[in-house]
Every structure is written in structure tokens, then in C-alpha cells.
PDB file of N, CA and C in Angstrom:
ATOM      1  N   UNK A   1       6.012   3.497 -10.082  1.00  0.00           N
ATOM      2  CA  UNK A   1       5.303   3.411  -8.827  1.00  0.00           C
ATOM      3  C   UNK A   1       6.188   2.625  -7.854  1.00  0.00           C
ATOM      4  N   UNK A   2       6.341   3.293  -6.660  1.00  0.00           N
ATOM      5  CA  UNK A   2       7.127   2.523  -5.477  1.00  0.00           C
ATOM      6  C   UNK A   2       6.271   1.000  -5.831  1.00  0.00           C
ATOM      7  N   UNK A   3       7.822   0.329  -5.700  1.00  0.00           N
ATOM      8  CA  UNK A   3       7.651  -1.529  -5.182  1.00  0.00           C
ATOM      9  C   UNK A   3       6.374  -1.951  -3.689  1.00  0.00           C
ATOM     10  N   UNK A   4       6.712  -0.295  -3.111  1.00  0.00           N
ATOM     11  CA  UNK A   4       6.038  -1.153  -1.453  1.00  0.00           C
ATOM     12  C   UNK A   4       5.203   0.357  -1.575  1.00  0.00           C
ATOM     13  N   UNK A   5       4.188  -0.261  -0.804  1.00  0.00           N
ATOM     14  CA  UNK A   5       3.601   0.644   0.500  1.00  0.00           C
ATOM     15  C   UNK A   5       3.305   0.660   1.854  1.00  0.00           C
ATOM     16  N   UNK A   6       3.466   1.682   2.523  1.00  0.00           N
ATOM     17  CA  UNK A   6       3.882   1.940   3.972  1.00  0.00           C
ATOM     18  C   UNK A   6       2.738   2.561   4.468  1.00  0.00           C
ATOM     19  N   UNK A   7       1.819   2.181   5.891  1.00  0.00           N
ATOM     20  CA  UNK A   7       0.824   2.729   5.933  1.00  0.00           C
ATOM     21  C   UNK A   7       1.818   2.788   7.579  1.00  0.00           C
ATOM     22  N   UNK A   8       1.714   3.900   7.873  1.00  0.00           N
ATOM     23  CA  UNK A   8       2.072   4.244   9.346  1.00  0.00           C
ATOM     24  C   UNK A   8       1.426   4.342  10.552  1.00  0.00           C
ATOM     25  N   UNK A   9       1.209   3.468  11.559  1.00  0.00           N
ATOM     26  CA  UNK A   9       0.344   3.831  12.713  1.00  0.00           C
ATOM     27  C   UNK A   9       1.619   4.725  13.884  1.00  0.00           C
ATOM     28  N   UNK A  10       1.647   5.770  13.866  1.00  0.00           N
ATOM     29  CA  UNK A  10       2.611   6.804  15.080  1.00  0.00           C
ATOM     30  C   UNK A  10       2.554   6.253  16.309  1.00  0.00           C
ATOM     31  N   UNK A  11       0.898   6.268  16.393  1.00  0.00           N
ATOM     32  CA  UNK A  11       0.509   5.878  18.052  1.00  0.00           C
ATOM     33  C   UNK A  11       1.361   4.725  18.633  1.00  0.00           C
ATOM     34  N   UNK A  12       0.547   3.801  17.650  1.00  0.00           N
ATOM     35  CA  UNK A  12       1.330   2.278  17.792  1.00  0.00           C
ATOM     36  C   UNK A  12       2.667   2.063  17.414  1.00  0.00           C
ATOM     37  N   UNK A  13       3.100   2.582  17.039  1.00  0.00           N
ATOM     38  CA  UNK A  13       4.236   2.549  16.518  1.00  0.00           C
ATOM     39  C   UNK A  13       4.463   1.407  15.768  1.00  0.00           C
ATOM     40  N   UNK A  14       3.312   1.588  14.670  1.00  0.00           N
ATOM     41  CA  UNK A  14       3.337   0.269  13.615  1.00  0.00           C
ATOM     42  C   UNK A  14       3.398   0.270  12.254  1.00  0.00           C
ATOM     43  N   UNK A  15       4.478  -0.295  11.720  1.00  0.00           N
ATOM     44  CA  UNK A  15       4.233  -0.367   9.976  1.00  0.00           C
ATOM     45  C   UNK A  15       3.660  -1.425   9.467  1.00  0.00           C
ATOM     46  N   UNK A  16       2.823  -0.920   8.233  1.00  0.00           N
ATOM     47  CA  UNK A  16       1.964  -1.959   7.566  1.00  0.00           C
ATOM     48  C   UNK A  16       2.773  -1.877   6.279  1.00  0.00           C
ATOM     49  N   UNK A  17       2.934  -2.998   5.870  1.00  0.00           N
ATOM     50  CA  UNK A  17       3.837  -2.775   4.223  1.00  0.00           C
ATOM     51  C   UNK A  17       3.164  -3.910   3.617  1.00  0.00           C
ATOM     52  N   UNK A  18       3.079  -3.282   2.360  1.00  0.00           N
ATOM     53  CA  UNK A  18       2.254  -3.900   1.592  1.00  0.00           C
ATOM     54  C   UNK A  18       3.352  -3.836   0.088  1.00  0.00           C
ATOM     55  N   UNK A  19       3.015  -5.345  -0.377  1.00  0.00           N
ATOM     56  CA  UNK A  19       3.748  -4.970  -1.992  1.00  0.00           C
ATOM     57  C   UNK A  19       2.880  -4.619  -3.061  1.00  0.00           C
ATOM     58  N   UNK A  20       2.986  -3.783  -3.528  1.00  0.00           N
ATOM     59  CA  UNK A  20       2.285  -3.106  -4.820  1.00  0.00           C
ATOM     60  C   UNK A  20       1.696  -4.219  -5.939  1.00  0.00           C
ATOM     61  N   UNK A  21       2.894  -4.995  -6.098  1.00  0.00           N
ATOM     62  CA  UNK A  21       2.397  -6.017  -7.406  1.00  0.00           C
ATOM     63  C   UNK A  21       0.982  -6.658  -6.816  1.00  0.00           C
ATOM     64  N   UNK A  22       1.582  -7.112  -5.422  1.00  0.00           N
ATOM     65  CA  UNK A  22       0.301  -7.649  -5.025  1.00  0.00           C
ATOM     66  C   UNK A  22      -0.958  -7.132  -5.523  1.00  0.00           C
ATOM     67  N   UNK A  23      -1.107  -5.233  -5.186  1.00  0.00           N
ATOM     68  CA  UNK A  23      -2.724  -4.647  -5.083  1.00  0.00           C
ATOM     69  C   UNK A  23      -2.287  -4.053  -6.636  1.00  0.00           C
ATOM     70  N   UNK A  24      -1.723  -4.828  -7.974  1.00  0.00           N
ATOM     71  CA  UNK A  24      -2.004  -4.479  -9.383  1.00  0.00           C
ATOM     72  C   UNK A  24      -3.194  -4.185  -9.601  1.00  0.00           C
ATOM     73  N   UNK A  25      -3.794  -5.030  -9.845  1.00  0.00           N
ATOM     74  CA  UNK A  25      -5.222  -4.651 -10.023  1.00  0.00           C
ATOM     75  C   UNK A  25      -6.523  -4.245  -9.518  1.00  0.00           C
ATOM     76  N   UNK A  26      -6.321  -3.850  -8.271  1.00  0.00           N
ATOM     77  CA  UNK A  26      -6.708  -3.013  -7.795  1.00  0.00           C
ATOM     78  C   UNK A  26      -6.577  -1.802  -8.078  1.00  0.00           C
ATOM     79  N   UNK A  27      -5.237  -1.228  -8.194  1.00  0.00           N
ATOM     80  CA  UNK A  27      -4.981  -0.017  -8.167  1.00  0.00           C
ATOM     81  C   UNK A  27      -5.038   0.918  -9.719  1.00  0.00           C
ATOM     82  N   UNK A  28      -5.348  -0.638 -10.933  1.00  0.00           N
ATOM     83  CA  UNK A  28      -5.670   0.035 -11.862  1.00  0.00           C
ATOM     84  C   UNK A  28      -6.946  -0.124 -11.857  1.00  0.00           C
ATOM     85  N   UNK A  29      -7.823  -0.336 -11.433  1.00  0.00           N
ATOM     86  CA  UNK A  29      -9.159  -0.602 -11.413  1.00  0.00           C
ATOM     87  C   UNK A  29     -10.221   0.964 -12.264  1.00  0.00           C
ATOM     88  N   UNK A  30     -10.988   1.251 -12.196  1.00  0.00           N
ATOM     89  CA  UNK A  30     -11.548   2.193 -12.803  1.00  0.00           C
ATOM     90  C   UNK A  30     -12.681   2.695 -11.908  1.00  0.00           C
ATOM     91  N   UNK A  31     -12.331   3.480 -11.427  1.00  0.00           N
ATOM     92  CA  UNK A  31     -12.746   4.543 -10.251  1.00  0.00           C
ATOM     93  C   UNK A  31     -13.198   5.412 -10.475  1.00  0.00           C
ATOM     94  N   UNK A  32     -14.560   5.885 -10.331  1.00  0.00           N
ATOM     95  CA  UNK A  32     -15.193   7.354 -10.476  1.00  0.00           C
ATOM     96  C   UNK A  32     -16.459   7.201  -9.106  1.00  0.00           C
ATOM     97  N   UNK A  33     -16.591   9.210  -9.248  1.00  0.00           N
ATOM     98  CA  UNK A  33     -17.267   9.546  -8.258  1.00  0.00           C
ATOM     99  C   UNK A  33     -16.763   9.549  -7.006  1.00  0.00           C
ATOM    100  N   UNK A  34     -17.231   9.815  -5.937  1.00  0.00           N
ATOM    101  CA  UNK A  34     -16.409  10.412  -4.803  1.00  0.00           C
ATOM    102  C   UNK A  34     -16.052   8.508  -4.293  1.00  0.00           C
ATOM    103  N   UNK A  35     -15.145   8.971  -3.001  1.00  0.00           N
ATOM    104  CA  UNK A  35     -14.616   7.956  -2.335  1.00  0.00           C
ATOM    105  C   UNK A  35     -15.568   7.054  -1.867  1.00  0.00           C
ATOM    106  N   UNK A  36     -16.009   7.779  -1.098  1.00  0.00           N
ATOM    107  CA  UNK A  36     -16.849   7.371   0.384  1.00  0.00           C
ATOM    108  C   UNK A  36     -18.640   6.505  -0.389  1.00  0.00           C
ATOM    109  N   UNK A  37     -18.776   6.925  -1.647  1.00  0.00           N
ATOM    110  CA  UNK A  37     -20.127   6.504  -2.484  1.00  0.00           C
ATOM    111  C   UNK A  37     -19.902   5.272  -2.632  1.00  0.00           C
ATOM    112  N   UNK A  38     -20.824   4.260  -2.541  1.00  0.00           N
ATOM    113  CA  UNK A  38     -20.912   3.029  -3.001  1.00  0.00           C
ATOM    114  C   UNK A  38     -19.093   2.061  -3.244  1.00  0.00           C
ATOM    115  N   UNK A  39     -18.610   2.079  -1.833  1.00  0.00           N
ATOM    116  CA  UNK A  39     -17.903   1.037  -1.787  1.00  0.00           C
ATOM    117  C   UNK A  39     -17.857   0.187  -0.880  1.00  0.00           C
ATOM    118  N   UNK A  40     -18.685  -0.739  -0.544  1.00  0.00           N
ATOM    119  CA  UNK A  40     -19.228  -1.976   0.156  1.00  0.00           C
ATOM    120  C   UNK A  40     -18.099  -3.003   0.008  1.00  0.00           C
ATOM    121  N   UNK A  41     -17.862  -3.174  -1.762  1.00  0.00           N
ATOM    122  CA  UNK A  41     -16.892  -4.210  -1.939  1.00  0.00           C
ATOM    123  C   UNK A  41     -15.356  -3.967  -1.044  1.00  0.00           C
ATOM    124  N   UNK A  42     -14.857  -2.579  -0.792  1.00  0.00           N
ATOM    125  CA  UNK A  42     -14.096  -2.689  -0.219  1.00  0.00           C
ATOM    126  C   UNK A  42     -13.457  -3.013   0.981  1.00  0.00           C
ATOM    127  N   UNK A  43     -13.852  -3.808   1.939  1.00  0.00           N
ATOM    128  CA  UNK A  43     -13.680  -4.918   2.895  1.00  0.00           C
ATOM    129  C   UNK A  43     -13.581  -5.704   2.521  1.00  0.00           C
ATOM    130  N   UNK A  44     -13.769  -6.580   1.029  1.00  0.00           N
ATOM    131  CA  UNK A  44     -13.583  -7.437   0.831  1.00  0.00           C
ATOM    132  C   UNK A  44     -12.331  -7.968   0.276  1.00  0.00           C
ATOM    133  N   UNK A  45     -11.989  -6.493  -0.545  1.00  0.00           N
ATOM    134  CA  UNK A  45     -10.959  -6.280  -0.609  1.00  0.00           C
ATOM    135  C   UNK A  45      -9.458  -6.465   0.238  1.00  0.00           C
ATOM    136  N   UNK A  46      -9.998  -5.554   1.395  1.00  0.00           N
ATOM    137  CA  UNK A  46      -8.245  -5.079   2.269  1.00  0.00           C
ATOM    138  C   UNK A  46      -8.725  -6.821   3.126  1.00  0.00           C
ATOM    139  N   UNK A  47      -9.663  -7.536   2.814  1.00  0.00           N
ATOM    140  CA  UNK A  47      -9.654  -8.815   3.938  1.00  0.00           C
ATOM    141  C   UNK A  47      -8.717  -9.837   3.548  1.00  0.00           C
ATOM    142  N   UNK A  48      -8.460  -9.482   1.761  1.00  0.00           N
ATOM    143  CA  UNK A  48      -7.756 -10.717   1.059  1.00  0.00           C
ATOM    144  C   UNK A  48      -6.268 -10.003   1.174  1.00  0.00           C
ATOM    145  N   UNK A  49      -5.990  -9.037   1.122  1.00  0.00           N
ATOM    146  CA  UNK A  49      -4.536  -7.854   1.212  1.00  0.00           C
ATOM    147  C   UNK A  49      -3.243  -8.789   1.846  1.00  0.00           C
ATOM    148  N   UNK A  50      -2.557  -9.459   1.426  1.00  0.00           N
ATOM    149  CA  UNK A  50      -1.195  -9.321   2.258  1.00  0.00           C
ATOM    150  C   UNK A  50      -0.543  -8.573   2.472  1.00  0.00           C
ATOM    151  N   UNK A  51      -0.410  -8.374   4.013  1.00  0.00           N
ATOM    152  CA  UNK A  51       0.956  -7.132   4.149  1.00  0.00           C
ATOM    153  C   UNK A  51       1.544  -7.994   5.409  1.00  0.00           C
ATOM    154  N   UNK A  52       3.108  -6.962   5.667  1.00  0.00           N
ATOM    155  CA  UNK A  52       3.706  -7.226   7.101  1.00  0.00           C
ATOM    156  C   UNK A  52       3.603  -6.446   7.894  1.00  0.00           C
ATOM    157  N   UNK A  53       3.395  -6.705   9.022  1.00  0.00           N
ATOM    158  CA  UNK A  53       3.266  -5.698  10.420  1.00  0.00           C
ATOM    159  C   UNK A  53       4.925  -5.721  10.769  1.00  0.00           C
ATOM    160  N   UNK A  54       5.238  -4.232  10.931  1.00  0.00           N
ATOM    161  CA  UNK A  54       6.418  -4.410  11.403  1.00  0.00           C
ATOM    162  C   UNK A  54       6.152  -3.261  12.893  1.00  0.00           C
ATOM    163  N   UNK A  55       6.488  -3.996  14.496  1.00  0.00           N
ATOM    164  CA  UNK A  55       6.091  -2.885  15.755  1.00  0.00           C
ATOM    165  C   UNK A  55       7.880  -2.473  15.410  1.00  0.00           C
ATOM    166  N   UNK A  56       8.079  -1.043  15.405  1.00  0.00           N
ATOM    167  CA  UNK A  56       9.137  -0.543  15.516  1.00  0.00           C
ATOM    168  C   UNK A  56       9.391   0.212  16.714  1.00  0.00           C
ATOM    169  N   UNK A  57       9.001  -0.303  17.629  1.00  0.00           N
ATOM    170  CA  UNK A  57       9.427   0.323  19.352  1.00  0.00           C
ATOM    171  C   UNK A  57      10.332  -0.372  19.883  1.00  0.00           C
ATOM    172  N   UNK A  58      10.959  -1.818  18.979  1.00  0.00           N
ATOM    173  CA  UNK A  58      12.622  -2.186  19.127  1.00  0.00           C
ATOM    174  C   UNK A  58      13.230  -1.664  18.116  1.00  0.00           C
ATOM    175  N   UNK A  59      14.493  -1.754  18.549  1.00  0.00           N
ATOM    176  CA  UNK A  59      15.545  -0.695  17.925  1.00  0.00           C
ATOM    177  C   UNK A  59      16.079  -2.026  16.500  1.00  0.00           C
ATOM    178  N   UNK A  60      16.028  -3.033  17.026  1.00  0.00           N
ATOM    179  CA  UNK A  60      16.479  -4.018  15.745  1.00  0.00           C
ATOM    180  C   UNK A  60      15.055  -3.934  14.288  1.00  0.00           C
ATOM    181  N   UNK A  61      13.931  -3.827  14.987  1.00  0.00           N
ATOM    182  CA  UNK A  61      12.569  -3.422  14.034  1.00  0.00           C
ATOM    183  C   UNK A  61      12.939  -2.237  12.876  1.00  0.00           C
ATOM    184  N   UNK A  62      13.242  -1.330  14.151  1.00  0.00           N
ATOM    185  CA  UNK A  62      13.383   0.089  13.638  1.00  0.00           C
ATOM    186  C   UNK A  62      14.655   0.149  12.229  1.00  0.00           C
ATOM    187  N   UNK A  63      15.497  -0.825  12.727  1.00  0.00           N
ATOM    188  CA  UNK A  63      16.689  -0.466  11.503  1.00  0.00           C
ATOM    189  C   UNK A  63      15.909  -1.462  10.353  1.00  0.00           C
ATOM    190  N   UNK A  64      15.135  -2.538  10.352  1.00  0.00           N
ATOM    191  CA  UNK A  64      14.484  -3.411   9.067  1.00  0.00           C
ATOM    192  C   UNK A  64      13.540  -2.336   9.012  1.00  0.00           C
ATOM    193  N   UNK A  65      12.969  -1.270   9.326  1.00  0.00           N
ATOM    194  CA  UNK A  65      11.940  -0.340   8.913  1.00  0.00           C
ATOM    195  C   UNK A  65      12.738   0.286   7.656  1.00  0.00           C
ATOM    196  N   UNK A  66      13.842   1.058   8.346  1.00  0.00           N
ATOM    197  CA  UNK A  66      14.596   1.796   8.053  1.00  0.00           C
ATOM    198  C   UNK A  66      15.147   1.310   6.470  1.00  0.00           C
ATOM    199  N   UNK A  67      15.671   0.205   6.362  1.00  0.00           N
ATOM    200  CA  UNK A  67      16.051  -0.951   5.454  1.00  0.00           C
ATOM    201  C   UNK A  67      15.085  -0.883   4.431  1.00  0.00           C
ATOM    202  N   UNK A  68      13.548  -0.891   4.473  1.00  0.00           N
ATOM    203  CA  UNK A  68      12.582  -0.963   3.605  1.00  0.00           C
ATOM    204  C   UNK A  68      11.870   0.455   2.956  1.00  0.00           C
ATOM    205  N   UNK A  69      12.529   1.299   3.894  1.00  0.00           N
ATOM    206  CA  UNK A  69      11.617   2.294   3.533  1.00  0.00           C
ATOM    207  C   UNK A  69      12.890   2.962   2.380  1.00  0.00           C
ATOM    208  N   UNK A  70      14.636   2.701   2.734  1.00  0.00           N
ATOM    209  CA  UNK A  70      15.232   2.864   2.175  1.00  0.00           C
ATOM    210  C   UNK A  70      15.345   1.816   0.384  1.00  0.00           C
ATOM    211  N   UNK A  71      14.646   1.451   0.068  1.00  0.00           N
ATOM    212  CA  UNK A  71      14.542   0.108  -1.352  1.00  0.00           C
ATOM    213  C   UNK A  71      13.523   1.242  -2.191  1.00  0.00           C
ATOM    214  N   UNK A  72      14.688   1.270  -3.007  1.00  0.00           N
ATOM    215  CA  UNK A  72      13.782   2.249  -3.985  1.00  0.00           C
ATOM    216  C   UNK A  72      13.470   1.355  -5.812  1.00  0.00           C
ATOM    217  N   UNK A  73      13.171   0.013  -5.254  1.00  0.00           N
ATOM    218  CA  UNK A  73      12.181  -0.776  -5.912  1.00  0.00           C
ATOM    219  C   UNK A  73      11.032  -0.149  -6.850  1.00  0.00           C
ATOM    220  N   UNK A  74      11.110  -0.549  -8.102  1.00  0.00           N
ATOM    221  CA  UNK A  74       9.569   0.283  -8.764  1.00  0.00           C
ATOM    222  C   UNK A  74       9.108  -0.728  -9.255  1.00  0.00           C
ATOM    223  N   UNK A  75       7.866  -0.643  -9.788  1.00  0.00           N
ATOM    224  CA  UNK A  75       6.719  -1.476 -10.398  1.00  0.00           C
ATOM    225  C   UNK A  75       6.272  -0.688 -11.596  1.00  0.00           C
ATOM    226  N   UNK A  76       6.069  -1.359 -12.880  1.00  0.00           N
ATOM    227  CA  UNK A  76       5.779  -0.424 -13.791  1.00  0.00           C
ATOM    228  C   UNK A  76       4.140  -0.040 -13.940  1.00  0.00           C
ATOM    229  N   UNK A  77       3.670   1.372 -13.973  1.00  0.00           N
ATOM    230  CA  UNK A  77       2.271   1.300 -13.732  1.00  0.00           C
ATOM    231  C   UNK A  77       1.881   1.690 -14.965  1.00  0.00           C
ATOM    232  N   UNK A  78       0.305   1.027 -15.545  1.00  0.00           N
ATOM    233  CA  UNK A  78      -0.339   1.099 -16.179  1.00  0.00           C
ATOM    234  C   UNK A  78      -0.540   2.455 -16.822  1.00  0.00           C
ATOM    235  N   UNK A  79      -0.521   3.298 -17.905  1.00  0.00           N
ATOM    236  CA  UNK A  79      -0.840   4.651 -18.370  1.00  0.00           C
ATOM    237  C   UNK A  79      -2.083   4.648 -19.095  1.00  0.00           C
ATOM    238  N   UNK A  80      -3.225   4.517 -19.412  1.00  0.00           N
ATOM    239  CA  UNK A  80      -4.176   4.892 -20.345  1.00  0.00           C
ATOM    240  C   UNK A  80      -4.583   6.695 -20.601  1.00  0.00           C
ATOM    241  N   UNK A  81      -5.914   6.635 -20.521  1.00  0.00           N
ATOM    242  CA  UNK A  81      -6.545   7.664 -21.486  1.00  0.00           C
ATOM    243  C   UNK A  81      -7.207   7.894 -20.062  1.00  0.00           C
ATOM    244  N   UNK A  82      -7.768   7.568 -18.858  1.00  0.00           N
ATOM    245  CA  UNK A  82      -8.513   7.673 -17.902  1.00  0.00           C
ATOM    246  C   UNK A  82      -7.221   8.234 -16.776  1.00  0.00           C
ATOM    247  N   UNK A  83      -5.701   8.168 -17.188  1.00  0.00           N
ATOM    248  CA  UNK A  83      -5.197   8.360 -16.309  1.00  0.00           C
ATOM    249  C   UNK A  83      -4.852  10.242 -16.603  1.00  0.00           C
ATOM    250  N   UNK A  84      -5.032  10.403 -17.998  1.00  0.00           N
ATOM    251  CA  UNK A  84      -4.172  11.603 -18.111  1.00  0.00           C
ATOM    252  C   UNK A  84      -5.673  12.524 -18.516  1.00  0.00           C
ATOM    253  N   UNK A  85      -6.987  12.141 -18.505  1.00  0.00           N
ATOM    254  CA  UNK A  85      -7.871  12.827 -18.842  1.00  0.00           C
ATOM    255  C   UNK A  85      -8.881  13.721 -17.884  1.00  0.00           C
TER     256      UNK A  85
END
């Protein structure tokens, strides 16, 4: 699993990067049923989240964008019986 994640705003011309190790357990968490059903807890969630805002509408931004999106960093992810079933 990528080291980072990159959430892109176009409009704004904004990156959100987030490190993976950080949302571990989250992301192995155990998830069923649709998305949108019974997740309340999740605000509580993205409220504790560290990430960096990076505005890339300067050209010095744009090359540390460039820099991060280029780090091909991994994290080792969890495999069970819920992942391959």
C-alpha cells in the first residue's frame, strides 16, 4: 500500500496528503454494508486525521507536490480472510 495519500482539490488547487501509517487502523478496520449506512463515527474520525495542505498555484509548491507524489514509499498492509472473501 502507497506510504501517502493524496486527496486532490483541482478547483483550489489543493493537496491534502495524508500518511497511511497514520490511518493503520482505520483502514483495516472491518467494514460491511453500504458506505453511506450508519457512519456517524466518521467525523470523528477525519477530525483527529493529520495531513498537509499543500496550495500548488506556486511553482516552488508545485515541484514539493511533484517530489511527493513521485516517493514510491510502501506500508505493509494487513491480508486476512475478510480481505480475499
Amino acid at each position: 500500500m502507497p506510504a501517502t495519500i493524496i486527496l486532490n482539490d483541482l478547483i483550489r488547487e489543493t493537496a491534502y496528503i495524508y500518511k497511511t501509517q497514520d490511518l493503520y487502523e482505520q483502514i483495516h478496520g472491518n467494514y460491511f454494508g453500504a458506505a453511506s449506512k450508519n457512519n456517524k463515527w466518521m467525523p470523528l474520525i477525519y477530525n483527529t486525521i493529520q495531513y498537509e495542505t499543500i496550495r500548488y498555484d506556486d511553482i516552488d509548491k508545485r515541484a514539493e507536490l511533484i517530489n511527493i507524489v513521485k516517493d514510491e514509499s510502501l506500508i505493509r498492509y494487513r491480508i486476512d480472510a475478510r480481505n480475499i472473501s
